[in-house]
N, C-alpha and C. Protein backbone atom coordinates (compact mmCIF):
# COMPACT_ATOMS: atom_id res chain seq x y z
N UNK A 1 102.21 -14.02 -58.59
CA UNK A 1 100.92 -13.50 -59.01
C UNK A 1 99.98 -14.68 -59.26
N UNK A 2 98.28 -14.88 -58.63
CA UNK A 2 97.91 -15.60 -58.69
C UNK A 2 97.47 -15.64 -60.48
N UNK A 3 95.70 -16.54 -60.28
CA UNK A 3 95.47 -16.57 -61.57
C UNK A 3 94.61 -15.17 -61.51
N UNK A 4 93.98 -15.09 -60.60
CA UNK A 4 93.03 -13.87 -60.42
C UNK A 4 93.84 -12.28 -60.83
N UNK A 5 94.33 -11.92 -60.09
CA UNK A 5 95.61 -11.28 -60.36
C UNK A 5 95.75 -10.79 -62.04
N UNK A 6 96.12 -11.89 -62.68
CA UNK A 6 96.66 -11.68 -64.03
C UNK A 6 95.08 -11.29 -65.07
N UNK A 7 94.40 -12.36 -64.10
CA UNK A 7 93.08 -11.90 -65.37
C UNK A 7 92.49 -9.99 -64.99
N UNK A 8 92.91 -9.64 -63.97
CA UNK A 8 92.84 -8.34 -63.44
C UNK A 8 93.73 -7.52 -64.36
N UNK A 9 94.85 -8.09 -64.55
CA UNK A 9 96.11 -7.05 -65.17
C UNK A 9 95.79 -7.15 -66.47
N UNK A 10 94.16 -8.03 -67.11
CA UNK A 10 94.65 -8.11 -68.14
C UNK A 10 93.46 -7.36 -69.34
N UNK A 11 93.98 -6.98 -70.45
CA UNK A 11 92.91 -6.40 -71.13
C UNK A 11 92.32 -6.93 -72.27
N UNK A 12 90.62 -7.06 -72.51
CA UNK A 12 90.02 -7.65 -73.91
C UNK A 12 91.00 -7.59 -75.07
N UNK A 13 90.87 -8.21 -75.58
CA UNK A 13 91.44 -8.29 -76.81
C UNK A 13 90.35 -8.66 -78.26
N UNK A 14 91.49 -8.88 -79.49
CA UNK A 14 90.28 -9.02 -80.65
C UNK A 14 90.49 -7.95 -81.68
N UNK A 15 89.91 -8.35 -82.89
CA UNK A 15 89.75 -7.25 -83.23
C UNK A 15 89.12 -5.72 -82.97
N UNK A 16 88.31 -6.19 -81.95
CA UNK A 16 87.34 -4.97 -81.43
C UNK A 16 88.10 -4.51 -80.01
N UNK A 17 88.64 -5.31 -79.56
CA UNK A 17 89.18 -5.29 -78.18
C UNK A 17 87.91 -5.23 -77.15
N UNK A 18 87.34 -6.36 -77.57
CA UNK A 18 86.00 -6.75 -76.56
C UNK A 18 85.88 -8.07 -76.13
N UNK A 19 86.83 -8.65 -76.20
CA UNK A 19 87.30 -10.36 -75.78
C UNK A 19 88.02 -10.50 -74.58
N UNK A 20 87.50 -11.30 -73.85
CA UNK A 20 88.64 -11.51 -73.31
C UNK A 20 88.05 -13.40 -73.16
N UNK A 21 89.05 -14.35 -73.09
CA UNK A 21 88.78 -15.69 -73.32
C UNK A 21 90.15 -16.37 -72.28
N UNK A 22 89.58 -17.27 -71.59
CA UNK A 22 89.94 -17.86 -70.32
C UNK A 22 90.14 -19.27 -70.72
N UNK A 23 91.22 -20.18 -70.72
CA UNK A 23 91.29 -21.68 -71.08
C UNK A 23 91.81 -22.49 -69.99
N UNK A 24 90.93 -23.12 -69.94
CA UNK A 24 91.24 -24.30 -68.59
C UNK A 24 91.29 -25.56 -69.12
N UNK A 25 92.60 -26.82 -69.11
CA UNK A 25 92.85 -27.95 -69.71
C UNK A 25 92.81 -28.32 -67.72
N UNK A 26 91.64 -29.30 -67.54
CA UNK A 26 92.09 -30.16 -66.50
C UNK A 26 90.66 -31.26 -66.41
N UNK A 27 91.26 -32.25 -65.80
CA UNK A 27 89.78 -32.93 -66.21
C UNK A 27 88.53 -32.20 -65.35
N UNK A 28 87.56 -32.96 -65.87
CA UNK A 28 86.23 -32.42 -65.10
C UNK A 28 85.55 -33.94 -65.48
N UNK A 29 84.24 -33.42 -63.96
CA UNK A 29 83.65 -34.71 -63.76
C UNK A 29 82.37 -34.44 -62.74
N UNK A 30 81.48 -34.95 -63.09
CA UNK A 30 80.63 -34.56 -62.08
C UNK A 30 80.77 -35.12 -60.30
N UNK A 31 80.48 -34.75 -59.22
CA UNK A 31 80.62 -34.92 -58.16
C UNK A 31 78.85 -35.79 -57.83
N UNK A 32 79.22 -36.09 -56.45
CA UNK A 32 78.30 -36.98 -55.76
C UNK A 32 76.87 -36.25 -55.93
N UNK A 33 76.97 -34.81 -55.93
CA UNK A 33 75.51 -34.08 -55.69
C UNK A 33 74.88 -33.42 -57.01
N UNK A 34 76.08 -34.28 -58.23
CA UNK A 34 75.16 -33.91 -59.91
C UNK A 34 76.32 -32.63 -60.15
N UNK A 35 77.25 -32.32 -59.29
CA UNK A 35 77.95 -30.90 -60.09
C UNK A 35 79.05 -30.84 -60.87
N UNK A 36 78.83 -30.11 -61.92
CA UNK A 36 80.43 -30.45 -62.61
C UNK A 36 81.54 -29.93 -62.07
N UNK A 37 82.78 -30.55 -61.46
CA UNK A 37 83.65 -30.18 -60.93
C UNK A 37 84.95 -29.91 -62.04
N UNK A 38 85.71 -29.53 -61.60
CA UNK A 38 87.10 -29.53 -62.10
C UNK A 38 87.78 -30.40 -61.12
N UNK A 39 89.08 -31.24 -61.55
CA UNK A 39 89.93 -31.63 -60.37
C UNK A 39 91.43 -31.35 -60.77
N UNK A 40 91.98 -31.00 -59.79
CA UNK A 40 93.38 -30.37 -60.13
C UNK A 40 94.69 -31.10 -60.02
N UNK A 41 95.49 -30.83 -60.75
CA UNK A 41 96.84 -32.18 -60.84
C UNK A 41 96.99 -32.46 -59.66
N UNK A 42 97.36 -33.76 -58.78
CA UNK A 42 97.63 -34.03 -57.79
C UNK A 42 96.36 -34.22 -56.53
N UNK A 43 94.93 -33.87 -56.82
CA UNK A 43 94.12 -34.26 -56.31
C UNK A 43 93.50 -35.46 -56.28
N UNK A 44 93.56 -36.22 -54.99
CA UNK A 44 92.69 -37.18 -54.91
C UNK A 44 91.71 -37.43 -56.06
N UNK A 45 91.77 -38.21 -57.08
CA UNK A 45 90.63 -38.82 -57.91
C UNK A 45 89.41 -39.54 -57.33
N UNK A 46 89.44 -40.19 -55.96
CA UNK A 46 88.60 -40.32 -55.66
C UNK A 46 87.74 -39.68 -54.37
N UNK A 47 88.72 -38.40 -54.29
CA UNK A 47 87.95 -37.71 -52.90
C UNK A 47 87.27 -36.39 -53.71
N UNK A 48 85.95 -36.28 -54.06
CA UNK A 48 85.37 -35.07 -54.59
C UNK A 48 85.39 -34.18 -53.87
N UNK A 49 85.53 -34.38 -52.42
CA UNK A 49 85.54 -33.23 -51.48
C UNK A 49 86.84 -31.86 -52.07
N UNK A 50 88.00 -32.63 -52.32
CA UNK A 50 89.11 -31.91 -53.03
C UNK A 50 88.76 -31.09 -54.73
N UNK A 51 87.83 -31.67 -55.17
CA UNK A 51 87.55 -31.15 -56.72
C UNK A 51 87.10 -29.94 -56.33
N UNK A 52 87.16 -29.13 -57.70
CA UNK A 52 86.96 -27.58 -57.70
C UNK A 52 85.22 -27.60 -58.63
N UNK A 53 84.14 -27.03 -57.58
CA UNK A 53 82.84 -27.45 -58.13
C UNK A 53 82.81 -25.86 -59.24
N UNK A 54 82.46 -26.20 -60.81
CA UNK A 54 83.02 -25.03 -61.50
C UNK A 54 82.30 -24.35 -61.60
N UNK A 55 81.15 -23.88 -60.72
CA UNK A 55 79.99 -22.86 -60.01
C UNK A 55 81.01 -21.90 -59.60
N UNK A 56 81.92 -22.33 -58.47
CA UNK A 56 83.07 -21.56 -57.89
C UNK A 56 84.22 -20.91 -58.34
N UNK A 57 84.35 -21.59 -59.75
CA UNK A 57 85.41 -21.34 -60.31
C UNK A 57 85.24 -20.33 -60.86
N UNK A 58 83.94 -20.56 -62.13
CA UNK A 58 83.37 -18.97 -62.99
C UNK A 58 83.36 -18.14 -61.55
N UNK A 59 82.95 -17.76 -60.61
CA UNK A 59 82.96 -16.69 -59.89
C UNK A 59 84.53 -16.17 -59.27
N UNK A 60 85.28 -17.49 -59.02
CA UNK A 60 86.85 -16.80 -58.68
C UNK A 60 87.20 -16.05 -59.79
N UNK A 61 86.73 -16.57 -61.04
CA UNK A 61 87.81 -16.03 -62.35
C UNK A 61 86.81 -14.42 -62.43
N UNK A 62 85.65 -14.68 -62.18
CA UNK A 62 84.87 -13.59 -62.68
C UNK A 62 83.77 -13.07 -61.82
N UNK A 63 84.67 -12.24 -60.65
CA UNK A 63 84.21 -11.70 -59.34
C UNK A 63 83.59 -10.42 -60.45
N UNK A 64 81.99 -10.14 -59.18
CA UNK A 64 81.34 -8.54 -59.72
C UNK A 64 82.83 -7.40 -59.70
N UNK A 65 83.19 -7.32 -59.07
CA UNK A 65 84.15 -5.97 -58.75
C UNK A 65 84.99 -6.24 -59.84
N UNK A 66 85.50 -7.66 -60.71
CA UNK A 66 86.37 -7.53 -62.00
C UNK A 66 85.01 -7.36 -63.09
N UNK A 67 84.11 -7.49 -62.82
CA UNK A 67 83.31 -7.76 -64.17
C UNK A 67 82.76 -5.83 -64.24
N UNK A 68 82.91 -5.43 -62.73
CA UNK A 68 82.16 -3.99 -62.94
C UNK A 68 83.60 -2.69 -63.59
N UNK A 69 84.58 -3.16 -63.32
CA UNK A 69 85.74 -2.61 -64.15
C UNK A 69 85.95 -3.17 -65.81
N UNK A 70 85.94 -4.06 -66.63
CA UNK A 70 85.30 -4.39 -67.56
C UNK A 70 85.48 -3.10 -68.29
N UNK A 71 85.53 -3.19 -69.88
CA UNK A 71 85.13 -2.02 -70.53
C UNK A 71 83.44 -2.48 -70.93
N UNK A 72 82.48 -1.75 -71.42
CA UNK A 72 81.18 -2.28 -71.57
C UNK A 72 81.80 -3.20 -73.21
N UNK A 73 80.35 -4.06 -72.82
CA UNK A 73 80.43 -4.66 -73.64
C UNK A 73 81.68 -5.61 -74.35
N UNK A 74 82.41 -6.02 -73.16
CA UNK A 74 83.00 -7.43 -73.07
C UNK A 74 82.60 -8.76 -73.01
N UNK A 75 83.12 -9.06 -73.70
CA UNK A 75 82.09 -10.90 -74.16
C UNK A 75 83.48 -11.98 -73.47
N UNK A 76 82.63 -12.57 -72.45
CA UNK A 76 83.83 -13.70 -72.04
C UNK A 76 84.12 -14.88 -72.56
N UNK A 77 84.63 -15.44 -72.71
CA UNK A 77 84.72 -16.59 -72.80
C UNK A 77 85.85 -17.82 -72.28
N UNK A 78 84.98 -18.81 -71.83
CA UNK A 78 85.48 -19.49 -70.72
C UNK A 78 85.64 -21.02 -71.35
N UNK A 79 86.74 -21.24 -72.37
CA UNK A 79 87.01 -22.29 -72.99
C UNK A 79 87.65 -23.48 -72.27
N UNK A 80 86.89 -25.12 -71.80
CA UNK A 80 86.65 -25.81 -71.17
C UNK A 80 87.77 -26.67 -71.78
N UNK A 81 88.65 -27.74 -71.49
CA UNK A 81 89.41 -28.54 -71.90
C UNK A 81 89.12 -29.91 -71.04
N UNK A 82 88.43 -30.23 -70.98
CA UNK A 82 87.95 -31.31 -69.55
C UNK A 82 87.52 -32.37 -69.70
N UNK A 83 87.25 -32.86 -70.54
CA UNK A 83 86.46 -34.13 -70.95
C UNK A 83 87.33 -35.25 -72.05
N UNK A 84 88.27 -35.73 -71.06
CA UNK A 84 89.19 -36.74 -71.65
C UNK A 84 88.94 -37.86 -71.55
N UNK A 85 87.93 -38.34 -70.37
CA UNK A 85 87.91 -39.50 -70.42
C UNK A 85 85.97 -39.54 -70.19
N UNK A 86 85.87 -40.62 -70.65
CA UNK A 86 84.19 -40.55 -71.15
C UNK A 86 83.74 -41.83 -69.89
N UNK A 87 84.58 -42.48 -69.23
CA UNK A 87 84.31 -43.25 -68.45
C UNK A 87 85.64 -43.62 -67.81
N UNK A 88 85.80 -44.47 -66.93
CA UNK A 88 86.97 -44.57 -65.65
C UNK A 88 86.78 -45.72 -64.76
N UNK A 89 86.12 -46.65 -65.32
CA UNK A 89 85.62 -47.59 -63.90
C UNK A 89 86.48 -47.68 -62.87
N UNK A 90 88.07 -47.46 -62.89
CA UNK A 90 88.99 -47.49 -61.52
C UNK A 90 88.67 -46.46 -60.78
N UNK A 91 88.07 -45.62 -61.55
CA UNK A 91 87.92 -44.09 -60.61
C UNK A 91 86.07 -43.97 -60.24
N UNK A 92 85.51 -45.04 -60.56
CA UNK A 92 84.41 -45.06 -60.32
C UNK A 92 83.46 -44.28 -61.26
N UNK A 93 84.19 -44.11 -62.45
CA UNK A 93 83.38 -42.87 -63.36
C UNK A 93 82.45 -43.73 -64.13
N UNK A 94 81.68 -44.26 -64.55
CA UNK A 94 80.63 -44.77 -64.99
C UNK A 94 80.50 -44.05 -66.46
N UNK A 95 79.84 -42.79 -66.15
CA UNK A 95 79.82 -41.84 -67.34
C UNK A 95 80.25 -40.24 -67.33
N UNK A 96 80.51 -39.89 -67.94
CA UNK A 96 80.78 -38.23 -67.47
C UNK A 96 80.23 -37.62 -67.96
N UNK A 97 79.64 -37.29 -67.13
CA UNK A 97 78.47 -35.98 -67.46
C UNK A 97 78.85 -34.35 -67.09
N UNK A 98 80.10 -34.47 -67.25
CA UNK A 98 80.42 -33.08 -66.83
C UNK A 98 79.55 -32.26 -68.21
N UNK A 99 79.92 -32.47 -69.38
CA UNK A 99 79.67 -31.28 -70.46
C UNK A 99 77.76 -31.11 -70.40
N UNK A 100 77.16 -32.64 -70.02
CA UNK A 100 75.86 -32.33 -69.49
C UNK A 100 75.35 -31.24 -68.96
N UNK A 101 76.05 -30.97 -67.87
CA UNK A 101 75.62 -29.97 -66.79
C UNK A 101 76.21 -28.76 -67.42
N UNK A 102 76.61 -28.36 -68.08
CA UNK A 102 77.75 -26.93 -68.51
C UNK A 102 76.80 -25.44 -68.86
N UNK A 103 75.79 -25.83 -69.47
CA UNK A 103 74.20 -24.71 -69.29
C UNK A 103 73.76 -24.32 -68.34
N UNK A 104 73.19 -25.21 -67.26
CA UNK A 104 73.02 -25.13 -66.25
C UNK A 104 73.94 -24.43 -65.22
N UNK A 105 74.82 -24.71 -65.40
CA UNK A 105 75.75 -23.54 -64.77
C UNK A 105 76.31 -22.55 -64.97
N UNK A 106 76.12 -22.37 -66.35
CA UNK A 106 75.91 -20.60 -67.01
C UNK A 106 74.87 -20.16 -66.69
N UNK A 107 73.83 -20.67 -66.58
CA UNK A 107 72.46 -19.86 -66.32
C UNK A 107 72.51 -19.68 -64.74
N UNK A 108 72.77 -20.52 -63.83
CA UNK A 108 72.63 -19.96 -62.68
C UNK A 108 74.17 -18.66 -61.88
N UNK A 109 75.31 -19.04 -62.60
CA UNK A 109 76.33 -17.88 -62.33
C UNK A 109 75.88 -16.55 -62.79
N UNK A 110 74.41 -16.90 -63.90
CA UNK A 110 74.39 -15.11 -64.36
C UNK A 110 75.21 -13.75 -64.65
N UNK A 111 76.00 -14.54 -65.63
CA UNK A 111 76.62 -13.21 -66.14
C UNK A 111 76.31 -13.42 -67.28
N UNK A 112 75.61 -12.19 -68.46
CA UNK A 112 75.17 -12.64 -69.40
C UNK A 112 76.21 -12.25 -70.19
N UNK A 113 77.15 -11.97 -70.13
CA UNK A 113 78.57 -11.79 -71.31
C UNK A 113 79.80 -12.92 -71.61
N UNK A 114 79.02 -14.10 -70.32
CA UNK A 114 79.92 -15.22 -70.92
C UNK A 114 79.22 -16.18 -71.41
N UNK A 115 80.24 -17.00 -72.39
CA UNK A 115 79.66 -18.11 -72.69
C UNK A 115 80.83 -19.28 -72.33
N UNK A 116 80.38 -20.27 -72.27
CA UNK A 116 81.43 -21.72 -72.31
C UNK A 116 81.45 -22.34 -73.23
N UNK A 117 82.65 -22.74 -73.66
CA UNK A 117 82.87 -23.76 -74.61
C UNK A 117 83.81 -24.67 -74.25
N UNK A 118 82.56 -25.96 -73.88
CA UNK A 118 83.70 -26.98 -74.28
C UNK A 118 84.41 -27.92 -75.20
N UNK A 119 85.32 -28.71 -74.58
CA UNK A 119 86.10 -29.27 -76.17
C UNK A 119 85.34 -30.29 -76.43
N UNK A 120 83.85 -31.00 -75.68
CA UNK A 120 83.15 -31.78 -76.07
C UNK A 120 81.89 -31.79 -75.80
N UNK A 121 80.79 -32.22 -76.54
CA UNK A 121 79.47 -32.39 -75.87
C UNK A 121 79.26 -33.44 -75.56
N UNK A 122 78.18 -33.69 -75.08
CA UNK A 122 77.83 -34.64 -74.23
C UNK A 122 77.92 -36.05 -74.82
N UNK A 123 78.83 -37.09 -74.20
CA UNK A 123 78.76 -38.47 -74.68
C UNK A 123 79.85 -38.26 -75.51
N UNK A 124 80.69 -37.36 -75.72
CA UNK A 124 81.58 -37.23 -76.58
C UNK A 124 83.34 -37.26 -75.42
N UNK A 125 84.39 -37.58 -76.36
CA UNK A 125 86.28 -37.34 -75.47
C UNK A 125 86.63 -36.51 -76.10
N UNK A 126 87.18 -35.26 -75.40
CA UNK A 126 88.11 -34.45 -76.42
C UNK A 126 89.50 -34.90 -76.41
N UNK A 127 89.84 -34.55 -77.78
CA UNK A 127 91.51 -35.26 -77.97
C UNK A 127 92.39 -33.99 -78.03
N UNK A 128 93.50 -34.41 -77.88
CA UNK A 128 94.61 -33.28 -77.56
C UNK A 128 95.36 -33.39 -79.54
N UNK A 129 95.83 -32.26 -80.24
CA UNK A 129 96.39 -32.16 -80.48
C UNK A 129 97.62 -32.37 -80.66
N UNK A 130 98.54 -33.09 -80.59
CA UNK A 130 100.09 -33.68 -80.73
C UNK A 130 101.11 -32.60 -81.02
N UNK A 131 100.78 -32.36 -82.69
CA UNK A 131 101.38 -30.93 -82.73
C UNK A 131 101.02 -29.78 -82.39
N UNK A 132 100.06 -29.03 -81.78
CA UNK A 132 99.59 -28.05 -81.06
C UNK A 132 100.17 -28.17 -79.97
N UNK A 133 100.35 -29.23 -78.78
CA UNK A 133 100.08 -29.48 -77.42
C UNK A 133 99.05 -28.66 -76.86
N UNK A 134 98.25 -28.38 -77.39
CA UNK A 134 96.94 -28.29 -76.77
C UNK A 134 95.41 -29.22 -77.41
N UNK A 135 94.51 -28.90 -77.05
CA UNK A 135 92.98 -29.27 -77.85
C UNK A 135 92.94 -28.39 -78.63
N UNK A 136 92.46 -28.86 -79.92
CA UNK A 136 91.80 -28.76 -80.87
C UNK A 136 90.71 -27.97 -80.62
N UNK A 137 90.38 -27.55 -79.49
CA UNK A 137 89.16 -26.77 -79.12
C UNK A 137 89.57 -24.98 -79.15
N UNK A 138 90.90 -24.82 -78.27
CA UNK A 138 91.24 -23.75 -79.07
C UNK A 138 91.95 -22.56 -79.88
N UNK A 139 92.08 -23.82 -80.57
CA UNK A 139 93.12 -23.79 -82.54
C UNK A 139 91.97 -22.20 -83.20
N UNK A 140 91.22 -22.63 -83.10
CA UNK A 140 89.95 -21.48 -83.75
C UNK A 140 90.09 -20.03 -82.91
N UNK A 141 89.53 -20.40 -81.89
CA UNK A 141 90.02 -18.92 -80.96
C UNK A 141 90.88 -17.92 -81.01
N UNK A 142 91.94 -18.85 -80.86
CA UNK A 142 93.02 -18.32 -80.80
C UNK A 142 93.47 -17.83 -82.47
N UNK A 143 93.16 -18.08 -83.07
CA UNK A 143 93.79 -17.69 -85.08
C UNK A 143 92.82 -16.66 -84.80
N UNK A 144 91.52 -16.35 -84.32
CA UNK A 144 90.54 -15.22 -85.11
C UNK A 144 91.29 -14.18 -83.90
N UNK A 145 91.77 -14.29 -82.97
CA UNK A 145 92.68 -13.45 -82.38
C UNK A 145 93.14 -12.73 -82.87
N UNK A 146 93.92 -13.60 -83.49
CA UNK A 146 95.21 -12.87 -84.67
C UNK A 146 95.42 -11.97 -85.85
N UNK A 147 93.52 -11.66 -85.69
CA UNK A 147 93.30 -10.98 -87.00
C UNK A 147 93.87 -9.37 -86.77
């Protein structure tokens, strides 16, 4: 079963059961033409052609035909884990401006029931947790879940 698949099989949650929240840990980085990409374990670091531009991604995870099955009034959320390294000179990264661009590409995917959060803003590294094994980004989410 892919990833698409499961987010299909799967239902809001929450106390209201109007959540549903999506977490992606992989780096991100902007590409040659200003876009924030994702890049996936085992991809070329320096071939952007291989990165996942995350314009494409919000729409794989959140095709019209899954968003028009939806119960109304589902709030997405698309929690970002991506911003580990704030620069890279071996990889040619200068600066990362991925969390820069992260508005900009909510506003043009147009779905107004999601939002993004990432584990950093701009000019900022997110750190991983040790005892979690995850980010610290989402420790919060996930507890108001649980209510």
């Amino acid at each position: 079963m892919n990833l698409r698949d499961r987010l299909a099989a799967t239902r809001p949650g929450g106390p209201k059961k109007n959540v549903m929240i999506v977490y992606l840990s992989l780096h991100g980085a902007v590409d040659a033409a200003g876009e924030p990409c994702l890049i996936p374990p085992g991809t070329p670091p320096l071939d952007s052609r291989q990165w996942l531009p995350l314009e494409k991604v919000i729409h794989y995870l959140f095709p019209k035909e899954f968003l028009a099955n939806l119960p109304k009034k589902t709030l997405l959320l698309l929690a970002l884990d991506t911003c580990r390294m704030d620069e890279n000179w071996r990889l040619g990264l200068l600066y990362n401006g991925f969390a820069d661009r992260l508005e900009e590409v909510r506003r043009r995917v147009d779905i107004p029931e999601l939002a993004i959060l990432n584990s950093t803003s701009p000019g900022q590294i997110g750190w991983t947790s040790p005892e979690k094994l995850h980010a610290r980004i989402i420790h919060g989410p996930l507890l108001s879940l649980r209510r």
